[in-house]
N, C-alpha and C. Protein backbone atom coordinates (compact mmCIF):
# COMPACT_ATOMS: atom_id res chain seq x y z
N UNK A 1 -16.46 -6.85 4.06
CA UNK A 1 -15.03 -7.02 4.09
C UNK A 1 -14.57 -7.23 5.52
N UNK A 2 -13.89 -7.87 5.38
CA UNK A 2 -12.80 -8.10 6.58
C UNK A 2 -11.69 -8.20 6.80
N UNK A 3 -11.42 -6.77 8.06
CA UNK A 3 -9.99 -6.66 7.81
C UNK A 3 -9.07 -7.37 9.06
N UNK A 4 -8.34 -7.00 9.25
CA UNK A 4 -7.21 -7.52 10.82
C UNK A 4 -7.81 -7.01 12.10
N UNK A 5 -7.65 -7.96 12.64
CA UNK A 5 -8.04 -6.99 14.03
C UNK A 5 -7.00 -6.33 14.66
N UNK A 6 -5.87 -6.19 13.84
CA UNK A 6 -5.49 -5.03 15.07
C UNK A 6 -5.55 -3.81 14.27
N UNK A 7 -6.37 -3.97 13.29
CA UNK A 7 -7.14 -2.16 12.83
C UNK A 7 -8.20 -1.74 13.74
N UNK A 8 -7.46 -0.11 14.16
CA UNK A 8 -7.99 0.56 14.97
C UNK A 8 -9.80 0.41 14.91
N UNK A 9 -10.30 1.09 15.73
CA UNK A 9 -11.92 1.18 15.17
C UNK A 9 -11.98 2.31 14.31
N UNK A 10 -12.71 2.39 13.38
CA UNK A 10 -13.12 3.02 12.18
C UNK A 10 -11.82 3.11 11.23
N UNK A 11 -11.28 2.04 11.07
CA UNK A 11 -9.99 2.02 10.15
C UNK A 11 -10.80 0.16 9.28
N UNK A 12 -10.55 0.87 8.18
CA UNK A 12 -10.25 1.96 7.07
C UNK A 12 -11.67 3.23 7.31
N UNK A 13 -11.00 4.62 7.46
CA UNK A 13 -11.52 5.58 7.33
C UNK A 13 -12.70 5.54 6.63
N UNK A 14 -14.01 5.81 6.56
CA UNK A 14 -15.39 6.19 6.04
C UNK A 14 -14.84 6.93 4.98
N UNK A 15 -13.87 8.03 4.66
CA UNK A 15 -13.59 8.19 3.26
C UNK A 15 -13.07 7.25 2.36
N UNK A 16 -12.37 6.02 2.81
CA UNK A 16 -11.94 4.86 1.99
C UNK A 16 -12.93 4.42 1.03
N UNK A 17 -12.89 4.32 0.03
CA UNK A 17 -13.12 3.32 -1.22
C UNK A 17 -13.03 2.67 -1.55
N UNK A 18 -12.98 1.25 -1.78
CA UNK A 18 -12.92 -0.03 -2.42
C UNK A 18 -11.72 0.10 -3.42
N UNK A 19 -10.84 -0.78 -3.34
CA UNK A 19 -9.81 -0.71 -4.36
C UNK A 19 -10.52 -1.35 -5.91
N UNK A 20 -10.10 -0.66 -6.89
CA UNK A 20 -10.25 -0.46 -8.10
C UNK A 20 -9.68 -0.51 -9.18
N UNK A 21 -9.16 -1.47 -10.20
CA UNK A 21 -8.15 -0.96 -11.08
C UNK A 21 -7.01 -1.33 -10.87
N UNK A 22 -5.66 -0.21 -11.23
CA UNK A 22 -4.14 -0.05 -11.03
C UNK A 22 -3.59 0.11 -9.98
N UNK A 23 -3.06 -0.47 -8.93
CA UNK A 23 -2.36 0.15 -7.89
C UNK A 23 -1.03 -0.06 -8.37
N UNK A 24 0.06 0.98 -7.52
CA UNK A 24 1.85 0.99 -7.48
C UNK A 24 1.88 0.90 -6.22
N UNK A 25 3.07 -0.24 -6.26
CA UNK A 25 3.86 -0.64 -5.10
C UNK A 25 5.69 -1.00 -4.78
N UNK A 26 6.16 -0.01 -4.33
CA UNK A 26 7.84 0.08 -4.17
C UNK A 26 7.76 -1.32 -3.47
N UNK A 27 8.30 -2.09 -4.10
CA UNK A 27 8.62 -3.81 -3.05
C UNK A 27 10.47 -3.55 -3.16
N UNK A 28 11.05 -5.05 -2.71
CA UNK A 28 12.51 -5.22 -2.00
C UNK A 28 12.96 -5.84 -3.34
N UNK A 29 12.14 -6.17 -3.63
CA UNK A 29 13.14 -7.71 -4.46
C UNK A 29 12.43 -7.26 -6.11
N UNK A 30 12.84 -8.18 -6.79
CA UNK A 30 12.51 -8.58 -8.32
C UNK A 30 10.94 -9.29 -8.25
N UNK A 31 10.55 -9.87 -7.30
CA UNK A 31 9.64 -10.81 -6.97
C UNK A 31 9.52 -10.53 -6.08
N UNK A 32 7.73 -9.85 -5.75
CA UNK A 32 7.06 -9.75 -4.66
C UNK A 32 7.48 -10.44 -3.36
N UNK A 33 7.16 -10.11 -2.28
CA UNK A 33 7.67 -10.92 -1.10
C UNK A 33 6.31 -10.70 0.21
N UNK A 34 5.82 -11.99 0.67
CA UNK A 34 5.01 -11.91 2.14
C UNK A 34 5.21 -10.38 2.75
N UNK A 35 6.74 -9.79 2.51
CA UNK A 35 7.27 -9.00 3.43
C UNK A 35 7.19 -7.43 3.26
N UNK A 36 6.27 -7.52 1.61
CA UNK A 36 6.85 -6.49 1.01
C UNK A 36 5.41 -5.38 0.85
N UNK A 37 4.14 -6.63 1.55
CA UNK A 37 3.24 -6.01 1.44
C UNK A 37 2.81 -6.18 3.43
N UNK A 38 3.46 -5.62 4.31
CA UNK A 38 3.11 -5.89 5.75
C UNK A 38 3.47 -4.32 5.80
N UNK A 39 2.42 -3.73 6.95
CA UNK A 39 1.90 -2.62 7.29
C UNK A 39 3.29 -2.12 8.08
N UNK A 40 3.64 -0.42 8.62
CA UNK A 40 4.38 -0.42 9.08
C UNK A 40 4.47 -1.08 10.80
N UNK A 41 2.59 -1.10 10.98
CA UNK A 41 2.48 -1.72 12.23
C UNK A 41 2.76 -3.08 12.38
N UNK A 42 2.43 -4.29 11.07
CA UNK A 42 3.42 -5.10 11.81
C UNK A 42 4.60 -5.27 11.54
N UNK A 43 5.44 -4.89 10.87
CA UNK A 43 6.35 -4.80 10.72
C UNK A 43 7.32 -4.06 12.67
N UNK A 44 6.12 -3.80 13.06
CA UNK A 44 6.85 -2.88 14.73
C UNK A 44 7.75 -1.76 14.23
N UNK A 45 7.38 -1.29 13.05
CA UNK A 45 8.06 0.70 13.21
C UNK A 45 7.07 1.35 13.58
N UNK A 46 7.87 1.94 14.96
CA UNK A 46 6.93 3.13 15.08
C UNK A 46 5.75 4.24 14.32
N UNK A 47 4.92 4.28 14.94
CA UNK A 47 4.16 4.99 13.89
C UNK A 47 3.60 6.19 15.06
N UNK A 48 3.38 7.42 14.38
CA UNK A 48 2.30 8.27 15.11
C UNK A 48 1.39 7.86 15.86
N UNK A 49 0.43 8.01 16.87
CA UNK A 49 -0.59 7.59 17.15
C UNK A 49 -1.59 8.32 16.11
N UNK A 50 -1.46 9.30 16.18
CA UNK A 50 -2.64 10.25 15.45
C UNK A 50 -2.87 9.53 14.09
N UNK A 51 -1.51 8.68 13.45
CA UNK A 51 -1.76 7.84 12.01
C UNK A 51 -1.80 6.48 11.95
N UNK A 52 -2.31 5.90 13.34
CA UNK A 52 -2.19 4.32 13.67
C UNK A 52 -3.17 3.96 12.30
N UNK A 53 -4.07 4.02 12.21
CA UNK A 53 -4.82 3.50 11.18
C UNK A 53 -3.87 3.28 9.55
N UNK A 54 -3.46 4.60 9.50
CA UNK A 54 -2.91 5.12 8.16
C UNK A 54 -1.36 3.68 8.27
N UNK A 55 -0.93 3.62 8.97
CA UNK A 55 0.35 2.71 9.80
C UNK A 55 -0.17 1.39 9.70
N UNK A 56 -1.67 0.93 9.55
CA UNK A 56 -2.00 -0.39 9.26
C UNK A 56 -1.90 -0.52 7.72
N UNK A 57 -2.13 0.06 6.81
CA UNK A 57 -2.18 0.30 5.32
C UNK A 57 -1.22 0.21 4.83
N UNK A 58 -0.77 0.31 2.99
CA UNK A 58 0.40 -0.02 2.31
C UNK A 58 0.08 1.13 2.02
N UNK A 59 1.51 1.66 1.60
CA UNK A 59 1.55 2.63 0.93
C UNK A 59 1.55 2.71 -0.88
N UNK A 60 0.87 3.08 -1.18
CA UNK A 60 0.62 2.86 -2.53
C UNK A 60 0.34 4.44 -3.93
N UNK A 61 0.17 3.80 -5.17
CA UNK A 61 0.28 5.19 -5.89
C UNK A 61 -0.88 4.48 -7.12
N UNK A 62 -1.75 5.50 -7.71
CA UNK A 62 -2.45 5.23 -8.72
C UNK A 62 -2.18 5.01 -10.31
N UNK A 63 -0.53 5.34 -10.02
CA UNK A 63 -0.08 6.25 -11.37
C UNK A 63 0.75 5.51 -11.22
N UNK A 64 2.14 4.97 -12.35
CA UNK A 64 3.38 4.77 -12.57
C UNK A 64 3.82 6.21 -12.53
N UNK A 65 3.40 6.83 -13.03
CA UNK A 65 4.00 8.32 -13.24
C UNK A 65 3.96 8.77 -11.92
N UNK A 66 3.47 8.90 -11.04
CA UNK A 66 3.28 9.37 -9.60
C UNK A 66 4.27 8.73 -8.70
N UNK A 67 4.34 7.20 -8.88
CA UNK A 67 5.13 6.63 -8.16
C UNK A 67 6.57 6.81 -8.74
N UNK A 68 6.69 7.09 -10.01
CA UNK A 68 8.36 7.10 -10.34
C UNK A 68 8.52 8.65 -9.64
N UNK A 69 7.83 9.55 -9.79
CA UNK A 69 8.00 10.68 -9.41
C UNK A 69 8.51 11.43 -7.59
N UNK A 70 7.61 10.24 -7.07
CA UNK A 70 8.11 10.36 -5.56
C UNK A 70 9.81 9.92 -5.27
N UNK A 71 9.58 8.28 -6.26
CA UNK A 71 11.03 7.87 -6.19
C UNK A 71 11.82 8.66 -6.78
N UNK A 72 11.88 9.59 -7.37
CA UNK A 72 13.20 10.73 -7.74
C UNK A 72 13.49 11.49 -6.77
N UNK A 73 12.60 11.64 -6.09
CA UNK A 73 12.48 13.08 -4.26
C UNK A 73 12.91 12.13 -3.59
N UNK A 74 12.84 10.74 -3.19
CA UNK A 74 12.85 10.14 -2.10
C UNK A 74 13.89 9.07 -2.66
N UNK A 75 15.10 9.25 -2.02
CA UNK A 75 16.46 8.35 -2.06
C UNK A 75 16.06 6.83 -1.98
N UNK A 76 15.36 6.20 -0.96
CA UNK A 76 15.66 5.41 -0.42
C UNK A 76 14.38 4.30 -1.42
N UNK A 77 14.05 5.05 -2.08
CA UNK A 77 12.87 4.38 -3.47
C UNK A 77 13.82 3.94 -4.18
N UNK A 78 14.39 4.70 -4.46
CA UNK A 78 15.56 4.78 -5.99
C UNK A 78 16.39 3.56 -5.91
N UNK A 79 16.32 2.60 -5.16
CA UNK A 79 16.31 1.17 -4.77
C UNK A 79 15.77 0.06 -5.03
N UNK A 80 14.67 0.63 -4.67
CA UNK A 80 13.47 -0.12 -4.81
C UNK A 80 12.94 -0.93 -6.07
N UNK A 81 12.11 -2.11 -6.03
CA UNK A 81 11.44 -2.27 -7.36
C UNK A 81 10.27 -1.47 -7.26
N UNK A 82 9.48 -1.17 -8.53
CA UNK A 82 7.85 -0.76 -8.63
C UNK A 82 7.15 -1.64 -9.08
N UNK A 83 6.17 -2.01 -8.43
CA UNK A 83 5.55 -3.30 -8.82
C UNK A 83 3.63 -3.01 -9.24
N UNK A 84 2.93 -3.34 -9.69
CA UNK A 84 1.66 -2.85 -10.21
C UNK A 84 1.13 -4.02 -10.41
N UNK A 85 -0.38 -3.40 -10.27
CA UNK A 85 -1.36 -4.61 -9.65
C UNK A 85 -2.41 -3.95 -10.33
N UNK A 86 -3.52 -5.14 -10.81
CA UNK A 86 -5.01 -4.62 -11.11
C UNK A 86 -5.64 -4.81 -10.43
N UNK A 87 -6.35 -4.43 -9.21
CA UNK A 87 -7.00 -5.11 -7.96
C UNK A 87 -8.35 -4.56 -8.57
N UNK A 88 -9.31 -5.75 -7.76
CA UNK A 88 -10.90 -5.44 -7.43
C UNK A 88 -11.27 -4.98 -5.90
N UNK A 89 -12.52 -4.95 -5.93
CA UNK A 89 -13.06 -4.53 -4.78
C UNK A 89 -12.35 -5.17 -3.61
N UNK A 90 -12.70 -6.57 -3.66
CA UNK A 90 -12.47 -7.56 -2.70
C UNK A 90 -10.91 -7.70 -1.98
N UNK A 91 -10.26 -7.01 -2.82
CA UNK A 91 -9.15 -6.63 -1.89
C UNK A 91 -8.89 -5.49 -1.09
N UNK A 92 -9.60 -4.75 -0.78
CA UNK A 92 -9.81 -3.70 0.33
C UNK A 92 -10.14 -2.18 0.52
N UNK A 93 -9.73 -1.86 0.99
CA UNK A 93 -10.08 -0.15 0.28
C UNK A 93 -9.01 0.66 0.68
N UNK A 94 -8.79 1.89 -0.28
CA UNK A 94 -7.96 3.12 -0.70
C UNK A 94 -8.56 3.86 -0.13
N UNK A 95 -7.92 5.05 0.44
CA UNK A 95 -8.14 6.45 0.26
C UNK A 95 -6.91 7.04 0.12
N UNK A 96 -6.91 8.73 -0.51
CA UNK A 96 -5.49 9.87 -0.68
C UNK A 96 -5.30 10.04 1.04
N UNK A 97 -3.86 9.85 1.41
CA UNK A 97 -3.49 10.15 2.50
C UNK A 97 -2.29 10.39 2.33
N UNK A 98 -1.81 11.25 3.38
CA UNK A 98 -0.23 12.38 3.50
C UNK A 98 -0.47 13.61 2.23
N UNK A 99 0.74 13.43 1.67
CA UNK A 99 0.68 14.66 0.70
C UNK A 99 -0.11 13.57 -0.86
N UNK A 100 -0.87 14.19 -1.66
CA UNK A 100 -1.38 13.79 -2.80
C UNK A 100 0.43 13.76 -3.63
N UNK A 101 0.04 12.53 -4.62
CA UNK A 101 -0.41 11.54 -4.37
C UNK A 101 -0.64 10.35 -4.14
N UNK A 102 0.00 10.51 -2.76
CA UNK A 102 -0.11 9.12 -2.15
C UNK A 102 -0.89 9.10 -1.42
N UNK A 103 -1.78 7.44 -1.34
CA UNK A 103 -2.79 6.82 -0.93
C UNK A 103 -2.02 5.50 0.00
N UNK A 104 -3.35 5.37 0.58
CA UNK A 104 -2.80 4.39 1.66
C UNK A 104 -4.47 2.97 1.35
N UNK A 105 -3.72 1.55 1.59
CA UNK A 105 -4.32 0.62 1.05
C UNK A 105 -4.49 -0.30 1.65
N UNK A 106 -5.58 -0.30 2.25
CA UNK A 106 -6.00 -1.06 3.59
C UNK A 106 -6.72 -2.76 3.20
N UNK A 107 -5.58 -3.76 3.00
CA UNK A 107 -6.08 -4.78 2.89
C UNK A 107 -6.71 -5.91 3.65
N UNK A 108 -7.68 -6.70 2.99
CA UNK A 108 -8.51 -7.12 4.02
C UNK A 108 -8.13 -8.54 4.36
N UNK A 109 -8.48 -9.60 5.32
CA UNK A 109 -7.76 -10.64 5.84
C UNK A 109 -7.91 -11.60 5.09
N UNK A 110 -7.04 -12.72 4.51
CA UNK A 110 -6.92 -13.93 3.69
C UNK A 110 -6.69 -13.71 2.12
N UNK A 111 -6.32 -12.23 1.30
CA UNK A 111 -5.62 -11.94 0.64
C UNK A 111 -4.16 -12.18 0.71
N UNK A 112 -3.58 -12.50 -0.69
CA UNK A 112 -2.02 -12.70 -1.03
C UNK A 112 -1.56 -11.82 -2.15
N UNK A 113 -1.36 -10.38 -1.75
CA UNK A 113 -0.83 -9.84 -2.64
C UNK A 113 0.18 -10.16 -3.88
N UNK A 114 0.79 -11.02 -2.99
CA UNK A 114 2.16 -11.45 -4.14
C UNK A 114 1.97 -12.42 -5.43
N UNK A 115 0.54 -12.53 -5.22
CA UNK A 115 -0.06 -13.53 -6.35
C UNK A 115 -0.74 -12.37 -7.30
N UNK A 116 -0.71 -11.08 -7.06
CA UNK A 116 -1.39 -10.05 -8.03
C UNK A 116 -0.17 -9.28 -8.21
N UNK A 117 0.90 -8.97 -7.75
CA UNK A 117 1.47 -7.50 -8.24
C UNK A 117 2.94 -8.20 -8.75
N UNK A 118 3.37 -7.57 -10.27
CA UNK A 118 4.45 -7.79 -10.93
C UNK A 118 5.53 -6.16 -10.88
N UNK A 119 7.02 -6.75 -10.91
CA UNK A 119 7.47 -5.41 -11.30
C UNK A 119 7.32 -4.76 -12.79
N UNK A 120 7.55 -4.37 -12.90
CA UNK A 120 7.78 -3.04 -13.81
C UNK A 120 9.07 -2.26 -14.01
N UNK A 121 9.52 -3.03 -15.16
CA UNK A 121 11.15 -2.85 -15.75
C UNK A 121 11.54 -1.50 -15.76
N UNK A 122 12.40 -0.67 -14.76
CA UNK A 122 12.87 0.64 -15.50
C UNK A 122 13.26 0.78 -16.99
């Protein structure tokens, strides 16, 4: 796999896993966007140093149930669309990061997310 180079060294973490299956993703719009799957690093928000790696990754959920669940705690979801994807390997690797359970989803270079992930009608 190959990811960006401006992932730190050893990013994605040695606990990362190969993506698998279902992922959830809070996007902007009705329809995926270039914009909706960019890291908080390029996007230029600040990030921790201690979580630069974690700051290259999407933030993501395994569950619909997990992800509607954060968006009830967290205002600024409750906005948001939820969008879900069946990914394979070849699009990058997962691991659980911050509080369970959310995971962070380290994709690799010359992937187009917006050609895999649909919303998901409240």
């Amino acid at each position: 796999m190959i990811f960006p180079e401006h992932f730190p060294v050893d990013c994605p973490p040695k606990a990362a896993k190969p993506v698998k299956g279902e992922i959830f993703r809070f996007i902007r719009k009705k329809v995926p966007e270039d914009r909706d799957f960019k890291s908080h690093f390029t996007l230029g928000i600040k990030v921790d140093p201690d979580k630069h790696c974690e700051g290259c990754g999407c933030s993501v959920y395994l569950s619909e149930a997990d992800a509607r669940a954060k968006a009830a705690k967290t205002p600024y979801l409750k906005e948001k669309q939820l969008a879900k994807a069946k990914l394979s390997p070849e699009w990058g690797k997962i691991a659980q990061t911050c509080d369970a359970p959310h995971h962070t989803w380290w994709l690799v270079e010359g992937k187009y997310p917006t050609t895999m992930f649909v919303v998901i009608e409240k």
